[in-house]
C-alpha atoms as a PDB file:
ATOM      1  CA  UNK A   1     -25.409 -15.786 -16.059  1.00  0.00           C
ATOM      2  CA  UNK A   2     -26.408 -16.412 -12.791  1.00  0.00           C
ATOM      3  CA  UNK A   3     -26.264 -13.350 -10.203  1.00  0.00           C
ATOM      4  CA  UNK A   4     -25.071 -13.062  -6.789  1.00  0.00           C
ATOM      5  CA  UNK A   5     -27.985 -11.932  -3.984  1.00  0.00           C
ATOM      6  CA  UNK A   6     -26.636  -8.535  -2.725  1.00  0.00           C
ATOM      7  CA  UNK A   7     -26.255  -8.957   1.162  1.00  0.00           C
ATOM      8  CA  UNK A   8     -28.937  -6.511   3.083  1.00  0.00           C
ATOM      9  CA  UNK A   9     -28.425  -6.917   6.585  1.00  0.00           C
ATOM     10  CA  UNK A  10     -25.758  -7.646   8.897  1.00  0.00           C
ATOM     11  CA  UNK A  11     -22.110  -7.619   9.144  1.00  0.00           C
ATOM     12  CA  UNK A  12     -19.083 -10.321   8.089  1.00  0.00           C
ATOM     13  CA  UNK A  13     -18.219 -12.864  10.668  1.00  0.00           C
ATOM     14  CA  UNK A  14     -14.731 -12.159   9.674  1.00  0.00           C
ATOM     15  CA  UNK A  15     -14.208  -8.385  10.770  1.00  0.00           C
ATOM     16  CA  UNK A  16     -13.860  -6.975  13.964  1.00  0.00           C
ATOM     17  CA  UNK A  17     -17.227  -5.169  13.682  1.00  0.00           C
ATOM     18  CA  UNK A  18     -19.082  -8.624  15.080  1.00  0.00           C
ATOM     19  CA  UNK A  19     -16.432  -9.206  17.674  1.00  0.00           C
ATOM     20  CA  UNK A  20     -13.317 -10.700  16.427  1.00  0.00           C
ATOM     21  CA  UNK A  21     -10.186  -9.224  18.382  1.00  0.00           C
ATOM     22  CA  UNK A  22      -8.441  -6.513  16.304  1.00  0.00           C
ATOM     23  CA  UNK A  23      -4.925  -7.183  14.941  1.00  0.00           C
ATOM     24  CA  UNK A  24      -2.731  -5.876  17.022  1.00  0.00           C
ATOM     25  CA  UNK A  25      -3.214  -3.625  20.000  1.00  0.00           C
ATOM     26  CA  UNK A  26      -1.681  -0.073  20.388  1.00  0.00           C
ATOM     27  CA  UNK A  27       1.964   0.661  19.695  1.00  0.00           C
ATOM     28  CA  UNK A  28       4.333   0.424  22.012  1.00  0.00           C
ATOM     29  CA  UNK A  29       8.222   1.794  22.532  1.00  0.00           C
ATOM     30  CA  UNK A  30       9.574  -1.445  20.512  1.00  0.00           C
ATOM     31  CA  UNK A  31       7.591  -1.536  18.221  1.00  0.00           C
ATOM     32  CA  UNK A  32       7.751   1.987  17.171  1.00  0.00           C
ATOM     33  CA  UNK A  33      11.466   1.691  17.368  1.00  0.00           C
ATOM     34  CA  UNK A  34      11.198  -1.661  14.936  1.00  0.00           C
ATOM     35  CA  UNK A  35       9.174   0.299  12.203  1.00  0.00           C
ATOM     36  CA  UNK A  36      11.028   3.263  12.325  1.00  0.00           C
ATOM     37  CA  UNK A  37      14.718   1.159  11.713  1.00  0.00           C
ATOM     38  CA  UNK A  38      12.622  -1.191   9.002  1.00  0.00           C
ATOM     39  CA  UNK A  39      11.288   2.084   7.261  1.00  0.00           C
ATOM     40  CA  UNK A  40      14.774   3.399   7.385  1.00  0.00           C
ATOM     41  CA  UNK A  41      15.925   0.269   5.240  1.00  0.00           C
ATOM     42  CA  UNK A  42      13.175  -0.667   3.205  1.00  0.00           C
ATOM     43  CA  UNK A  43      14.021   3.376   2.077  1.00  0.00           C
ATOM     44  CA  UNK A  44      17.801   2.348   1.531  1.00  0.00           C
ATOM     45  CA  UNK A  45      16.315  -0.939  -0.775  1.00  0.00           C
ATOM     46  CA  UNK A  46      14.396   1.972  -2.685  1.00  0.00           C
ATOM     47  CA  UNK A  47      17.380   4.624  -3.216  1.00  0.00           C
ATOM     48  CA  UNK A  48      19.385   1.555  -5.056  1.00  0.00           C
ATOM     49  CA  UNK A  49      17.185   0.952  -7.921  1.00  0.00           C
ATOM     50  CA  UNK A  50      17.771   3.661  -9.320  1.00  0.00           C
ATOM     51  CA  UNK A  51      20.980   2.793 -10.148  1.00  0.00           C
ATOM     52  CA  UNK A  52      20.860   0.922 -13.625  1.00  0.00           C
ATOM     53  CA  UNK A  53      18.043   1.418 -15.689  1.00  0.00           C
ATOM     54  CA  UNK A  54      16.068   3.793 -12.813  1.00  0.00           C
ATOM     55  CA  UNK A  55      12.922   3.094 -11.102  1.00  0.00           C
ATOM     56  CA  UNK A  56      10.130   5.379  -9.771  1.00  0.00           C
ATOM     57  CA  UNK A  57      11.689   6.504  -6.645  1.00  0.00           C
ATOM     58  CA  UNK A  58       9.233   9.403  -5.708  1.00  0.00           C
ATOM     59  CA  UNK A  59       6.146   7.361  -5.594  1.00  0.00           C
ATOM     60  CA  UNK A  60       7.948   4.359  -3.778  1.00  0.00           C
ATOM     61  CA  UNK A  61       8.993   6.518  -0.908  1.00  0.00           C
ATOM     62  CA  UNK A  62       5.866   8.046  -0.147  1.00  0.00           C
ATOM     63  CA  UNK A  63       4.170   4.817   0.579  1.00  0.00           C
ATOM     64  CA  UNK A  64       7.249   2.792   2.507  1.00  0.00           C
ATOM     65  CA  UNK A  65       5.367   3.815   5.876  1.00  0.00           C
ATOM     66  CA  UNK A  66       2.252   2.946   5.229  1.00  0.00           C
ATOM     67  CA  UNK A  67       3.642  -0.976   3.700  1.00  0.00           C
ATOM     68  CA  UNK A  68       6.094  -1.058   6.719  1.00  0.00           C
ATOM     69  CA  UNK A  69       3.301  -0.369   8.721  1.00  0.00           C
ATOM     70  CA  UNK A  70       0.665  -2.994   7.128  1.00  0.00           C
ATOM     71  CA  UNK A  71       3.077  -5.846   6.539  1.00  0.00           C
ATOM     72  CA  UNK A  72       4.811  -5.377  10.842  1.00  0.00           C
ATOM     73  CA  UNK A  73       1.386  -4.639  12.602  1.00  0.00           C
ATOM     74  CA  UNK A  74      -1.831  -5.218  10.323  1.00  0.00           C
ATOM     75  CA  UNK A  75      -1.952  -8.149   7.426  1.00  0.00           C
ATOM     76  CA  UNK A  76      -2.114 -11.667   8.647  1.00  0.00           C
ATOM     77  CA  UNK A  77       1.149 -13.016   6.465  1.00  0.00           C
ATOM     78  CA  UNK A  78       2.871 -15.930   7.522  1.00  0.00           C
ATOM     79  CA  UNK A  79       6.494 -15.880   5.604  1.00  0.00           C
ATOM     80  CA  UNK A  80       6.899 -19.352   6.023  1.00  0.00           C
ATOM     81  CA  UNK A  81       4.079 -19.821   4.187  1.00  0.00           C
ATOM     82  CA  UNK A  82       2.872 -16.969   1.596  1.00  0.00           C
ATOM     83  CA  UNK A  83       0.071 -19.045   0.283  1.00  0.00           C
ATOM     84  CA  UNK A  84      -1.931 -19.982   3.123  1.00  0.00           C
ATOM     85  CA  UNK A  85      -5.499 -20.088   2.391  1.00  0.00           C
ATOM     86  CA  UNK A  86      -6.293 -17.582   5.518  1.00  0.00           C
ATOM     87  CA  UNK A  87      -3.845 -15.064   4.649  1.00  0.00           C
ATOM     88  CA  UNK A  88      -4.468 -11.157   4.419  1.00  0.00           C
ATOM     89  CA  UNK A  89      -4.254 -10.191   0.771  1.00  0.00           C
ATOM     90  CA  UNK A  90      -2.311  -6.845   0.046  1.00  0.00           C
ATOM     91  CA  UNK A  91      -2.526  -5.889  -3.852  1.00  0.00           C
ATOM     92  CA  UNK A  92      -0.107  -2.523  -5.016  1.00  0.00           C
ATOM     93  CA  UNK A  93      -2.856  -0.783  -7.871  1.00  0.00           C
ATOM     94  CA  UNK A  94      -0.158   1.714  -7.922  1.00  0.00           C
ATOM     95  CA  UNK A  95       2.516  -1.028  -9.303  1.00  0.00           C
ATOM     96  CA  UNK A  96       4.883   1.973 -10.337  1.00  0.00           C
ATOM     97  CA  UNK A  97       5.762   1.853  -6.503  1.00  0.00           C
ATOM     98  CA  UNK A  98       6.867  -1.184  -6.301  1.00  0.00           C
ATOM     99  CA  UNK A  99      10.362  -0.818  -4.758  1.00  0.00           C
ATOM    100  CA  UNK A 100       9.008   0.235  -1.425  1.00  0.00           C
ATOM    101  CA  UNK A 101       7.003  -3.418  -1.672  1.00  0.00           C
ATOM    102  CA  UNK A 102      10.222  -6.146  -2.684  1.00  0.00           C
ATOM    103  CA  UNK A 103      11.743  -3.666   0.166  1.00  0.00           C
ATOM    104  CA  UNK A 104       9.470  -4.666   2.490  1.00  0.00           C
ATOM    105  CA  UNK A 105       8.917  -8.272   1.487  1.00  0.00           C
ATOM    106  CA  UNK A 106      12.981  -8.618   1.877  1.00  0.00           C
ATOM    107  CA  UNK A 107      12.793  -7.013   5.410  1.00  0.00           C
ATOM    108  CA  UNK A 108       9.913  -9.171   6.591  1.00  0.00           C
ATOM    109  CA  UNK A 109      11.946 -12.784   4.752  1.00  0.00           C
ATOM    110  CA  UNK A 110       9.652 -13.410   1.817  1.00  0.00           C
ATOM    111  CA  UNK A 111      12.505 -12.150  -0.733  1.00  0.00           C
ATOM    112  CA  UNK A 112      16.065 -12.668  -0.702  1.00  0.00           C
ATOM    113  CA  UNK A 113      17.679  -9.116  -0.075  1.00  0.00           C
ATOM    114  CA  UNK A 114      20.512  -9.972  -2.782  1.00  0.00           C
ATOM    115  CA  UNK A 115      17.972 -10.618  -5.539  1.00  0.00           C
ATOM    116  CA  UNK A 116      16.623  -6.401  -4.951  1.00  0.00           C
ATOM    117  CA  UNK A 117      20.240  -6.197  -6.712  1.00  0.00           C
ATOM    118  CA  UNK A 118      19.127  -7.650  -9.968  1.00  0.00           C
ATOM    119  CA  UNK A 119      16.400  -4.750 -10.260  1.00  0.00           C
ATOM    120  CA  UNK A 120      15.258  -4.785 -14.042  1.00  0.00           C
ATOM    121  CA  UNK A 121      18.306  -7.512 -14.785  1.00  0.00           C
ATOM    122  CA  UNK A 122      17.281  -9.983 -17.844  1.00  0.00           C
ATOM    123  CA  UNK A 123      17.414 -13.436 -15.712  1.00  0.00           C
ATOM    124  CA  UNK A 124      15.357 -12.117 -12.726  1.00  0.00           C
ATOM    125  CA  UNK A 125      11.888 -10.923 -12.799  1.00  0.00           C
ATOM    126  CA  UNK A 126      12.711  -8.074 -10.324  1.00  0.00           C
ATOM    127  CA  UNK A 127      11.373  -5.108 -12.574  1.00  0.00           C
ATOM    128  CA  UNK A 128       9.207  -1.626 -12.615  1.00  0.00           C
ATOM    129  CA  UNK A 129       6.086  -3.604 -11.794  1.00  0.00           C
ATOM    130  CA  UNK A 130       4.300  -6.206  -9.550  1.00  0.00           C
ATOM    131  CA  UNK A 131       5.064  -9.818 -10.796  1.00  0.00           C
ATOM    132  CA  UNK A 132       3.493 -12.236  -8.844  1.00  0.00           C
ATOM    133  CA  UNK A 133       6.367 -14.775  -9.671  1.00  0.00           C
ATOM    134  CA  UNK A 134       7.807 -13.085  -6.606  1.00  0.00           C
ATOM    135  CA  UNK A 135       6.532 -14.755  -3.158  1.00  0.00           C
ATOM    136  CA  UNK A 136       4.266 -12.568  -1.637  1.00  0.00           C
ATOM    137  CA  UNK A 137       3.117 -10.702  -4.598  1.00  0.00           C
ATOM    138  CA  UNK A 138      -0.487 -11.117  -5.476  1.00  0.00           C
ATOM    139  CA  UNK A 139      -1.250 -10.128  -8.822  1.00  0.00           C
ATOM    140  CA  UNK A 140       0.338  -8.279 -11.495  1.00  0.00           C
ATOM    141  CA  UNK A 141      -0.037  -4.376 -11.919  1.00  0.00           C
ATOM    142  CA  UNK A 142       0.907  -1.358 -14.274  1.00  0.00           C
ATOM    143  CA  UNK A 143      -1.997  -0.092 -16.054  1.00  0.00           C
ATOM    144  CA  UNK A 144      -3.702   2.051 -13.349  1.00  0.00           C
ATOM    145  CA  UNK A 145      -7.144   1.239 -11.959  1.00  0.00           C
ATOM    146  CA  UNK A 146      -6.810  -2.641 -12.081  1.00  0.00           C
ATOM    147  CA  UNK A 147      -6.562  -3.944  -8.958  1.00  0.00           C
ATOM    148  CA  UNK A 148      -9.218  -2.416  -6.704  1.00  0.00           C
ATOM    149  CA  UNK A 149     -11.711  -4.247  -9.023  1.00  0.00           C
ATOM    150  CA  UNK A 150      -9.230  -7.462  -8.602  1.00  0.00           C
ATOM    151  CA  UNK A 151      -9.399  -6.695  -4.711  1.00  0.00           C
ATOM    152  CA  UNK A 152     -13.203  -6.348  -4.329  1.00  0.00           C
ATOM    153  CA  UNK A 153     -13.255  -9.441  -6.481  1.00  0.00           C
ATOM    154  CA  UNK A 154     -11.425 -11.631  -4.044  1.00  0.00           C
ATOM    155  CA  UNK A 155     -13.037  -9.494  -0.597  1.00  0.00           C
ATOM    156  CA  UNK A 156     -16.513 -11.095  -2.618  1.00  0.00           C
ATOM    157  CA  UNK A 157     -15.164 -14.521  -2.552  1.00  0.00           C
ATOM    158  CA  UNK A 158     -13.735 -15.096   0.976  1.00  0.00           C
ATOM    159  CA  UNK A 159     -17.299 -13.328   1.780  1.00  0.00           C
ATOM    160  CA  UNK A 160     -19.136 -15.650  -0.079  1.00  0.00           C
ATOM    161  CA  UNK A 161     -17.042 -18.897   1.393  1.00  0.00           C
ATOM    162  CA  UNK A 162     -17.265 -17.248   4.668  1.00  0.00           C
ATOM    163  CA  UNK A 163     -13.320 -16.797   5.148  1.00  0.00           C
ATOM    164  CA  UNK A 164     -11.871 -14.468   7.834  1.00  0.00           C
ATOM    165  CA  UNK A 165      -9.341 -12.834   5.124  1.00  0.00           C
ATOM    166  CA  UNK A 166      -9.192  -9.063   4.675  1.00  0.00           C
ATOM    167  CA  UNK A 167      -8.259  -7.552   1.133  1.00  0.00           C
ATOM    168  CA  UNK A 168      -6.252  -4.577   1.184  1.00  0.00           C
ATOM    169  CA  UNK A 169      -5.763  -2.364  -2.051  1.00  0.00           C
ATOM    170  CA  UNK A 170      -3.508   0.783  -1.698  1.00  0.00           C
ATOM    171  CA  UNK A 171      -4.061   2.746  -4.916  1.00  0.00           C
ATOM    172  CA  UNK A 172      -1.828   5.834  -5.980  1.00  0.00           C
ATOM    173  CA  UNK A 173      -4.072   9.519  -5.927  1.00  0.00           C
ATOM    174  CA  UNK A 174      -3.670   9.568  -9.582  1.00  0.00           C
ATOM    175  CA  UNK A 175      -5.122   6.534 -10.290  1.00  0.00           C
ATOM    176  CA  UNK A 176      -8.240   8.006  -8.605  1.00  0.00           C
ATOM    177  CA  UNK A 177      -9.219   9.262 -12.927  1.00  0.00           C
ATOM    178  CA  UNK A 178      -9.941   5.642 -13.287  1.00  0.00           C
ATOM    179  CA  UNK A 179     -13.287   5.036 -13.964  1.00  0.00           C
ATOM    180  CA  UNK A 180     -12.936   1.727 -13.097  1.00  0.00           C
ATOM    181  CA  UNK A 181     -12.051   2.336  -9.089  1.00  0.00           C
ATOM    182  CA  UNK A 182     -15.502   4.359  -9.319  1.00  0.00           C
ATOM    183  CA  UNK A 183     -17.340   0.962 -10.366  1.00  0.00           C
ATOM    184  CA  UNK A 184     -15.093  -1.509  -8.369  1.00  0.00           C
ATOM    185  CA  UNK A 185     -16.256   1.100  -5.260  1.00  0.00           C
ATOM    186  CA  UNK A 186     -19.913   0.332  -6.647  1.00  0.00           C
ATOM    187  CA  UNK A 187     -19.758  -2.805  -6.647  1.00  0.00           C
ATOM    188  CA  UNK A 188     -18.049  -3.378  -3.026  1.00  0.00           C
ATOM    189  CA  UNK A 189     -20.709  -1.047  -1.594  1.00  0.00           C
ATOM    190  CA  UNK A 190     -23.711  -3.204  -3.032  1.00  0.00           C
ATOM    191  CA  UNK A 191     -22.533  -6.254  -1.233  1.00  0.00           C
ATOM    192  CA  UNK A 192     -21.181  -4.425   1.964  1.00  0.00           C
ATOM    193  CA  UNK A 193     -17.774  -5.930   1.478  1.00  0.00           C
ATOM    194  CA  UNK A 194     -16.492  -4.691   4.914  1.00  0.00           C
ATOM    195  CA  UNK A 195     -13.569  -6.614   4.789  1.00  0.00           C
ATOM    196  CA  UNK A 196     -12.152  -4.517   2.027  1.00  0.00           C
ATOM    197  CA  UNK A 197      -9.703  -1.265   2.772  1.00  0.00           C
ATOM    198  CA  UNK A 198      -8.995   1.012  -0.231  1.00  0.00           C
ATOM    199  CA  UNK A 199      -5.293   2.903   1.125  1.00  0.00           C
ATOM    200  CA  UNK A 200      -5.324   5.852  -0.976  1.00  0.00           C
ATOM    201  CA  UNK A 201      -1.233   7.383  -1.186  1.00  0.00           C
ATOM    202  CA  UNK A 202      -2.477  10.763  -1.269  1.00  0.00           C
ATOM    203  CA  UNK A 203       0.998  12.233  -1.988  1.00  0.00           C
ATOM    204  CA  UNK A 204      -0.472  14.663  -4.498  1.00  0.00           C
ATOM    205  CA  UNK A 205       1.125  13.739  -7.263  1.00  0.00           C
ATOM    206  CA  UNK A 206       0.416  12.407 -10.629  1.00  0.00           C
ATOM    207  CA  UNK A 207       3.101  12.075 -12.759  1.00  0.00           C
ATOM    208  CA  UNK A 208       4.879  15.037 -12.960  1.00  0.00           C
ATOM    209  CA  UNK A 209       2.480  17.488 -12.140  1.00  0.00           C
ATOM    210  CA  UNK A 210      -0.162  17.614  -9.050  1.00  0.00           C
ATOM    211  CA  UNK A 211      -2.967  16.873  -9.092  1.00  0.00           C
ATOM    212  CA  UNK A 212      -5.138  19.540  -7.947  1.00  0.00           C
ATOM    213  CA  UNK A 213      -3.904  21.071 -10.900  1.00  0.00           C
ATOM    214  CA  UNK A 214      -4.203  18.523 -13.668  1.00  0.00           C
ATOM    215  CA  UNK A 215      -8.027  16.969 -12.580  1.00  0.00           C
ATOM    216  CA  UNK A 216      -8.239  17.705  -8.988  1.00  0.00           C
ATOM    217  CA  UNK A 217      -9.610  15.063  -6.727  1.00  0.00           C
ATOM    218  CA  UNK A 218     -10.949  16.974  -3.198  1.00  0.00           C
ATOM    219  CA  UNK A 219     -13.492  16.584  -1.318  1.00  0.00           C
ATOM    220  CA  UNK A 220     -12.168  13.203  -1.181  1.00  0.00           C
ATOM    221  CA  UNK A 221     -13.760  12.039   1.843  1.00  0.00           C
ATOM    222  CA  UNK A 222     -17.253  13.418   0.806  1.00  0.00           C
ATOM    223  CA  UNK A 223     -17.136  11.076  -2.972  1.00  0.00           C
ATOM    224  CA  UNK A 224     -15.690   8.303  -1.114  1.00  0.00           C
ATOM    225  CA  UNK A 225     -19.270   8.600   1.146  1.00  0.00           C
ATOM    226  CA  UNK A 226     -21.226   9.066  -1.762  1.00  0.00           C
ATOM    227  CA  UNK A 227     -19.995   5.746  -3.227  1.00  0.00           C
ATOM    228  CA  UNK A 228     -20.729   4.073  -0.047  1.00  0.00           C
ATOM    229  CA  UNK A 229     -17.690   3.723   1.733  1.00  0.00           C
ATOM    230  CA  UNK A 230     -17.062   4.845   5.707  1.00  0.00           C
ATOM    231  CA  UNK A 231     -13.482   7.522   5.310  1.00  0.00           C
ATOM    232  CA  UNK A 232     -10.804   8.162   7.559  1.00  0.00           C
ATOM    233  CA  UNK A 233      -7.706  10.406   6.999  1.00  0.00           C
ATOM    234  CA  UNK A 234      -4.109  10.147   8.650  1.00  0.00           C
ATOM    235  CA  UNK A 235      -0.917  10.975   8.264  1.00  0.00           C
ATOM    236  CA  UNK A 236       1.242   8.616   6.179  1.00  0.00           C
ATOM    237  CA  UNK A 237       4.008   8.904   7.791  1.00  0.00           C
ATOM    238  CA  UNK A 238       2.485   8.929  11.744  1.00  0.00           C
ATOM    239  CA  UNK A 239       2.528   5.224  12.823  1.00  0.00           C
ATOM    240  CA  UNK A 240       0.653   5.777  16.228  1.00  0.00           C
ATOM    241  CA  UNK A 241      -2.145   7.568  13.890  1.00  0.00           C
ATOM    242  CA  UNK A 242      -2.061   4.613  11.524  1.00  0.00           C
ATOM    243  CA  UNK A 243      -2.363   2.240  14.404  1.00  0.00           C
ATOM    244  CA  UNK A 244      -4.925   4.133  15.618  1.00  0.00           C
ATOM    245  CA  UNK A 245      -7.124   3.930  12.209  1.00  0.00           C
ATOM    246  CA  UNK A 246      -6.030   0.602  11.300  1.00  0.00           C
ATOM    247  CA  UNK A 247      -7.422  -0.733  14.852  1.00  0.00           C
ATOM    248  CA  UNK A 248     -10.786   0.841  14.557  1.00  0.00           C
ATOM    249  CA  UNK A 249     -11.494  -1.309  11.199  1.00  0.00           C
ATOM    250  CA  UNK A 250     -13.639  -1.481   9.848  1.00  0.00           C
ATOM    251  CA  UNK A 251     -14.716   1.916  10.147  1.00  0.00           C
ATOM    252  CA  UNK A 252     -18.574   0.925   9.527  1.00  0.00           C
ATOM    253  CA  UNK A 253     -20.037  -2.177   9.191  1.00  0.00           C
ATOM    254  CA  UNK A 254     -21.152  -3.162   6.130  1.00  0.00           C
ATOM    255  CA  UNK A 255     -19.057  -0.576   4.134  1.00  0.00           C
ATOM    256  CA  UNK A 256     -15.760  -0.786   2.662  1.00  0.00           C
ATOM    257  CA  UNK A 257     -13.068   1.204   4.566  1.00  0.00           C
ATOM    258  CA  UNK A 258     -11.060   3.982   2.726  1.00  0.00           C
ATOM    259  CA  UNK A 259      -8.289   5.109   4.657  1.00  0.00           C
ATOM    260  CA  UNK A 260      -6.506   8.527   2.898  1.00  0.00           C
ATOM    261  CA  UNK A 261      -3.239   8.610   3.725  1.00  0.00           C
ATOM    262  CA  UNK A 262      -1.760  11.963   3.028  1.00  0.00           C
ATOM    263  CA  UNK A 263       1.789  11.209   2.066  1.00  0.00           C
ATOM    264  CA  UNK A 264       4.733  12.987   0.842  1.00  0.00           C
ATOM    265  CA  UNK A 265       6.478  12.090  -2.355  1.00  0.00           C
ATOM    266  CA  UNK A 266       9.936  11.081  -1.853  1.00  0.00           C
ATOM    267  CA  UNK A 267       9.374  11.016   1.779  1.00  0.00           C
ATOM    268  CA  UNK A 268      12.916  10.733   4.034  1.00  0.00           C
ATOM    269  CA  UNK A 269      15.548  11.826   1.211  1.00  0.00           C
ATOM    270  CA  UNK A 270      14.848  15.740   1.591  1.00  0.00           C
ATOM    271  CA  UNK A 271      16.408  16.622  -1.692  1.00  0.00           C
ATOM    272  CA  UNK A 272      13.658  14.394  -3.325  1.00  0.00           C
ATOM    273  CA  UNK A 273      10.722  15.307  -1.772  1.00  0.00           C
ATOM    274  CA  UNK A 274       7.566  16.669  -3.328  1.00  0.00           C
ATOM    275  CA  UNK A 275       9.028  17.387  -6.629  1.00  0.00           C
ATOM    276  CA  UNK A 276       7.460  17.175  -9.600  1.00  0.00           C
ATOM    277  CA  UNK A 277      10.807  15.649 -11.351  1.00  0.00           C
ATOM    278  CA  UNK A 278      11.145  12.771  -9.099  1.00  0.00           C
ATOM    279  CA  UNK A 279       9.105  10.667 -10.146  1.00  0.00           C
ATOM    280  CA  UNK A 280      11.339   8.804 -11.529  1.00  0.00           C
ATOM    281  CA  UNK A 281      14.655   8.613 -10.575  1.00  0.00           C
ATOM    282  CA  UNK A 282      17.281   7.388 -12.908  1.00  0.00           C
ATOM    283  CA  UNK A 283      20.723   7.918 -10.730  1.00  0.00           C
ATOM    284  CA  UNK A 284      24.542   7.362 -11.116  1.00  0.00           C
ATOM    285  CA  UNK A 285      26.111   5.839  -7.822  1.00  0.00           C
ATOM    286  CA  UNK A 286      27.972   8.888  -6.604  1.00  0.00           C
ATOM    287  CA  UNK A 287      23.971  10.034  -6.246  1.00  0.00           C
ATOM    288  CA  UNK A 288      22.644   7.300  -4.799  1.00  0.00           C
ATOM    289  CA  UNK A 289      24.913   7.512  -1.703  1.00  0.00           C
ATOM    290  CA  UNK A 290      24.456  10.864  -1.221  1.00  0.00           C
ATOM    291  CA  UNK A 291      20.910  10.103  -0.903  1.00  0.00           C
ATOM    292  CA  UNK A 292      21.709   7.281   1.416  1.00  0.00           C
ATOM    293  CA  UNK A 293      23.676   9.775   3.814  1.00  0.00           C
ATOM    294  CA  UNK A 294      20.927  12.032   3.288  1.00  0.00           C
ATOM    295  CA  UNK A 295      18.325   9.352   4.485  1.00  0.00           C
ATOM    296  CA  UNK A 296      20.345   8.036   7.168  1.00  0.00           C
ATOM    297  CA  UNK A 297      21.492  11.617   8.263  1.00  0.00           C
ATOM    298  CA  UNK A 298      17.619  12.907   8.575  1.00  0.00           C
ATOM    299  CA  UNK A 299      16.277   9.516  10.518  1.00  0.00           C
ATOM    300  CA  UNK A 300      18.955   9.445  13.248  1.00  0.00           C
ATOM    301  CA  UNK A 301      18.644   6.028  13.285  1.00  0.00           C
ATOM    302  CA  UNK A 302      22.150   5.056  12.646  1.00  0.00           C
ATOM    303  CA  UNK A 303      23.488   3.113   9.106  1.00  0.00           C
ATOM    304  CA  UNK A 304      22.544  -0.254   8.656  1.00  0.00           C
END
């Protein structure tokens, strides 16, 4: 086996910390306006599957902002073409949530609205987790504490080719118990793989129970540091914050970025939020509207 040279000095031609222009600039009226009404839907997409055979409907909402927000302002994704070798990579870790992504990807036209419809039907592929079948999805995800390896895998390889892509990984709070997000973080710190961004869905949750009191995870920021990475912490659910955060990356050079997003589950359906019984959501339609009136009711945006 031949090993890879871990990188001492310098930083990635293909981050903003050795001059490339940042992503997008600060947020303005329209644009605030645009994620606000796509949030609103993308929420709406979530509330229906849990008609049928349910999905998890607590975790999904609490991380709708923060995809709405990556997939409008952030990641370089052309939906005319999914594939393109010089794309942004986003991968889900927390694949449970996965409602509040085929939302998203059906707001932004890389899936069909109608085919969110056939949620866990036999002849589509529409189901509780990640399936890369579906344009835009990058890798299959379920078993918790999979994908930040895959992602520092792939921030490795554009690094090594000497591609501009960035590799983001949102991973549930939970999922933190992994071991193997402890090693992935290892490994990303050895080779200063500063074009990786860890989103961590801090809604506080795991499961049904939270998780301060099941194996509690704080000081975040401070074992985040220890493993290497540079830390910032925002609201959720604050676009101008995440714009804010999401501009200044990468947050140092030649560290990963871990942005902890402190979320609440359920977010925007006040009936549903942070309870410990929401998790997962399997509803009749009587409740689903109600929820919809509830969401539409508490954004003031108007129904779609």
């Amino acid at each position: 086996m031949t090993l890879i040279p871990v990188p001492s000095t310098g930083v990635s031609p293909a981050v903003n910390g050795s001059g490339r222009t940042p992503a997008h600039p600060a947020l303005d009226d329209a644009t605030h306006r645009l994620l606000r009404e796509r949030s609103l839907r993308v929420r709406e997409h979530v509330l229906r599957t849990a008609a049928g055979g349910g999905s998890f409907v607590g975790a999904a909402l609490s991380c709708v902002d923060l995809l709405v927000y990556l997939y409008t302002c952030f990641l370089r994704v052309d939906p005319a073409d999914p594939d393109a070798p010089d794309r942004d990579y986003l991968f889900l870790s927390k694949g449970h949530a996965v409602p509040a992504l085929y939302g998203v990807l059906a707001e932004i036209g890389l899936l069909a609205p109608q085919r969110l419809r056939r949620h866990l039907h036999t002849d589509d592929v529409i189901y509780w987790h990640p399936n890369p079948q579906v344009p835009g999805v990058e890798f299959y995800s379920g078993s918790l504490g999979h994908l930040l390896p895959v992602a520092v895998g792939v921030a490795l390889d554009c690094r090594l080719a000497g591609n501009p892509n960035r590799v983001v990984v949102m991973v549930g709070d939970g999922e933190l118990n992994e071991g193997s997000n402890w090693e992935a973080l290892l490994v990303a710190a050895a080779y200063r793989l500063d074009n990786l961004t860890v989103v961590v869905d801090r809604n506080g949750f795991q499961a049904n129970l939270p998780t301060e009191a099941l194996i509690p995870l704080e000081p975040l920021e401070a074992k985040f540091r220890a493993f290497g990475c540079e830390t910032a912490r925002v609201s959720g659910h604050d676009f101008a914050a995440l714009a804010f955060t999401f501009h200044r990356l990468p947050l140092r050079g030649g560290a990963p970025s871990v942005v902890i997003a402190d979320t609440v589950r359920g977010r925007g359906v006040p009936s549903l939020e942070a309870r410990a019984d929401r998790w997962f959501v399997k509803a009749k339609p009587d409740e689903i509207e109600s929820w919809l009136r509830e969401l539409r009711q508490t954004n003031q945006i108007g129904e779609r």
